[in-house]
N, C-alpha and C. Protein backbone atom coordinates (compact mmCIF):
# COMPACT_ATOMS: atom_id res chain seq x y z
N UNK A 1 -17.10 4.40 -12.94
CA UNK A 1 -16.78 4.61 -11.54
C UNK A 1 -16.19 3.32 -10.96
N UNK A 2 -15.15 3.18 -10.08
CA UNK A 2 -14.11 2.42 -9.72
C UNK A 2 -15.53 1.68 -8.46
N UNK A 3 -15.17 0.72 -8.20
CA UNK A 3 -15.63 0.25 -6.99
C UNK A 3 -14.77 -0.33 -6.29
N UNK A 4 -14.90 -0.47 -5.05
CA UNK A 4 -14.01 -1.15 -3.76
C UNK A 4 -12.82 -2.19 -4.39
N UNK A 5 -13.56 -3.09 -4.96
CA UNK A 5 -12.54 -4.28 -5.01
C UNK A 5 -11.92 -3.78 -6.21
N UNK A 6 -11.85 -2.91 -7.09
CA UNK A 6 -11.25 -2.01 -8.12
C UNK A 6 -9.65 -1.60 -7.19
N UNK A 7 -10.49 -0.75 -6.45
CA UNK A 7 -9.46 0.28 -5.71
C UNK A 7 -8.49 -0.61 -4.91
N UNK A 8 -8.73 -1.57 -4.23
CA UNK A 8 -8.39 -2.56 -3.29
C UNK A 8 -7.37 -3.74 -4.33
N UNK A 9 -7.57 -3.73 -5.48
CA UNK A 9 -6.63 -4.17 -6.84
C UNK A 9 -5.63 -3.60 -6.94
N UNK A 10 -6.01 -2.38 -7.61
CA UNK A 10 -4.80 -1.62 -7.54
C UNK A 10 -3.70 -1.13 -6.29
N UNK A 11 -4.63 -1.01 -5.04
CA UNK A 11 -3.83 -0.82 -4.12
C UNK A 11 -2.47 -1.93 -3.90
N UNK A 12 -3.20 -3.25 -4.08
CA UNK A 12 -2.20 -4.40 -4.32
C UNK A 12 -0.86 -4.24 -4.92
N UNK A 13 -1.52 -3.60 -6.04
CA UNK A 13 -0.48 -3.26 -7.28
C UNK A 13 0.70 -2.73 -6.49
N UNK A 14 0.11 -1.82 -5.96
CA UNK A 14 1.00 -0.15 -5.84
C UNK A 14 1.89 -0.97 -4.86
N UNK A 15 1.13 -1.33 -3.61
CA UNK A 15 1.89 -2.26 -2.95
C UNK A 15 3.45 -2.96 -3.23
N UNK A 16 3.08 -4.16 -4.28
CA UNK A 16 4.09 -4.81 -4.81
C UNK A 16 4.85 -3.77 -5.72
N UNK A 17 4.43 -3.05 -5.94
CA UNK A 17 6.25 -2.33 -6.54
C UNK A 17 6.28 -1.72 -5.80
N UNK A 18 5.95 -0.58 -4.91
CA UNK A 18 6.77 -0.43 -3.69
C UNK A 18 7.44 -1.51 -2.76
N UNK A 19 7.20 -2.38 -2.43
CA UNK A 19 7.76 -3.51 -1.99
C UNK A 19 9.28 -3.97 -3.02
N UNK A 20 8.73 -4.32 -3.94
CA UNK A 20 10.04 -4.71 -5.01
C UNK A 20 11.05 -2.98 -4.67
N UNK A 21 10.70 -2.17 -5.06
CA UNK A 21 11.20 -0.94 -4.68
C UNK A 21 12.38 -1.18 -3.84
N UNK A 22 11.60 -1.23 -2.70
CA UNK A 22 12.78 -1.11 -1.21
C UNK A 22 13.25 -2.17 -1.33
N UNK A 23 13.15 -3.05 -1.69
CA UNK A 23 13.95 -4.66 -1.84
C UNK A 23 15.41 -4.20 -2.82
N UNK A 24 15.31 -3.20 -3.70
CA UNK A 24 16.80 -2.81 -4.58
C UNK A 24 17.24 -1.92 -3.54
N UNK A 25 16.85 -1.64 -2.17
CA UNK A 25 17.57 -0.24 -1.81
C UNK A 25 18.20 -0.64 -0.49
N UNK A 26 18.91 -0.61 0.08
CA UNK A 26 19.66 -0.90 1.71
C UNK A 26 20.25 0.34 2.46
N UNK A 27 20.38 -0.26 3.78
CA UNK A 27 21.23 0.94 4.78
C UNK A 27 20.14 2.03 5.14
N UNK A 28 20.06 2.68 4.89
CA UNK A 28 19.25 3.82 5.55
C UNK A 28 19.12 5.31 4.75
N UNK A 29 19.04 4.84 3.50
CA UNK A 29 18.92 5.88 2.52
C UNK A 29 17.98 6.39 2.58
N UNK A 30 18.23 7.97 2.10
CA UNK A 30 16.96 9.09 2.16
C UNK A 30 16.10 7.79 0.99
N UNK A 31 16.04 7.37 0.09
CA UNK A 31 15.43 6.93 -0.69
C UNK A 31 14.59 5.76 -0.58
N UNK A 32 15.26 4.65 0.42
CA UNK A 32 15.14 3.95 1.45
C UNK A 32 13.68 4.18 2.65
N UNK A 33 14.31 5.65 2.88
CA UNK A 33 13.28 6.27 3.83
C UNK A 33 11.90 6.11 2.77
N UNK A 34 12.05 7.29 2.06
CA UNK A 34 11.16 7.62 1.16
C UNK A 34 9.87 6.24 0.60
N UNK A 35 10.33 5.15 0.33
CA UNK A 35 9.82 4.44 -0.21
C UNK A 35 9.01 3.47 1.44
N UNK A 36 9.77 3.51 2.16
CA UNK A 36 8.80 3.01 3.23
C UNK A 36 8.14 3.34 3.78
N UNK A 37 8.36 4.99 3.99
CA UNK A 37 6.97 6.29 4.64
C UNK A 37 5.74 5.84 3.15
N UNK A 38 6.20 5.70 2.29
CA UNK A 38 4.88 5.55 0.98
C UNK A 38 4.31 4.10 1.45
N UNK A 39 5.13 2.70 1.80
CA UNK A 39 4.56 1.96 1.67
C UNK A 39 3.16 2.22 2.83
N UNK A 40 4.15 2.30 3.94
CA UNK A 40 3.49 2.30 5.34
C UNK A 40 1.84 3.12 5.15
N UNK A 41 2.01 4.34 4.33
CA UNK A 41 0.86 4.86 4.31
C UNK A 41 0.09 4.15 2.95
N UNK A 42 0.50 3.36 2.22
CA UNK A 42 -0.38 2.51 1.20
C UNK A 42 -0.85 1.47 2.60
N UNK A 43 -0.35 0.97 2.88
CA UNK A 43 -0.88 -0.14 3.90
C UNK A 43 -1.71 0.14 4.97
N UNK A 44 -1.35 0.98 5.47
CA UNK A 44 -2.59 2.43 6.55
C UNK A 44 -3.92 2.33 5.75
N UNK A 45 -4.14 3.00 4.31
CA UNK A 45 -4.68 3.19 3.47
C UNK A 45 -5.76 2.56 3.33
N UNK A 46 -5.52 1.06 2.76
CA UNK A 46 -5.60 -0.09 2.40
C UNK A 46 -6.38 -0.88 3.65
N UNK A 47 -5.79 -0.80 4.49
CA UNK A 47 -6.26 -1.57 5.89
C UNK A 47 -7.61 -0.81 6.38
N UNK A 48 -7.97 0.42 6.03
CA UNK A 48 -8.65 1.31 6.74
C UNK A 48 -9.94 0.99 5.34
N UNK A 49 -9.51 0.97 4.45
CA UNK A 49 -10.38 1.35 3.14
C UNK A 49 -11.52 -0.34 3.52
N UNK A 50 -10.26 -1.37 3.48
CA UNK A 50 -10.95 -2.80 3.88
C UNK A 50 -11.45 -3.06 5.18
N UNK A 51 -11.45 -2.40 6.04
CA UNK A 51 -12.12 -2.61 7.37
C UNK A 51 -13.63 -1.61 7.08
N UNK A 52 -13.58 -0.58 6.47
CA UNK A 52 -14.25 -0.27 6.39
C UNK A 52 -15.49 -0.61 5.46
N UNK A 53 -15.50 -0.74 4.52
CA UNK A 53 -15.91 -1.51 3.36
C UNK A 53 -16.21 -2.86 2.99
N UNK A 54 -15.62 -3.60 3.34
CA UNK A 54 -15.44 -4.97 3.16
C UNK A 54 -15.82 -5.75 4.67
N UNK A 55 -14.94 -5.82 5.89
CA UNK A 55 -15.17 -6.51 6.67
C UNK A 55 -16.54 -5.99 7.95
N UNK A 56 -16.38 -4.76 7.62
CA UNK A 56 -17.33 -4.20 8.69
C UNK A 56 -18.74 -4.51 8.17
N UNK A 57 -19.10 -4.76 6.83
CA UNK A 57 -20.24 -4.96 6.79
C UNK A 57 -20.93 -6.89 6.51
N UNK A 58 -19.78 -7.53 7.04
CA UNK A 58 -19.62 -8.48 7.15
C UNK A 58 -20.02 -9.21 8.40
């Protein structure tokens, strides 16, 4: 079974190649789009998973 700072790893991951991702793509491409509606909700994700978990019981 995965624990927090597991999940919160990989989220990293996913992160940086989506990031590298949109860094090959410009202008306003459906693809463009695509990859920043994913980041935005990895980072939503991520922010919510660590506030909850991590800093709140801090």
């Amino acid at each position: 079974m995965k624990n927090i700072f597991d999940v919160l790893k990989e989220s990293h991951e996913k992160q940086r190649l989506l990031l590298d991702a949109l860094m090959e793509t410009s202008g306003d491409s459906p693809t463009r789009r695509e990859f920043y509606r994913d980041l935005k909700h990895e980072l939503e994700q991520h922010a919510a998973a660590e506030e909850r978990y991590f800093y709140a019981p801090l």
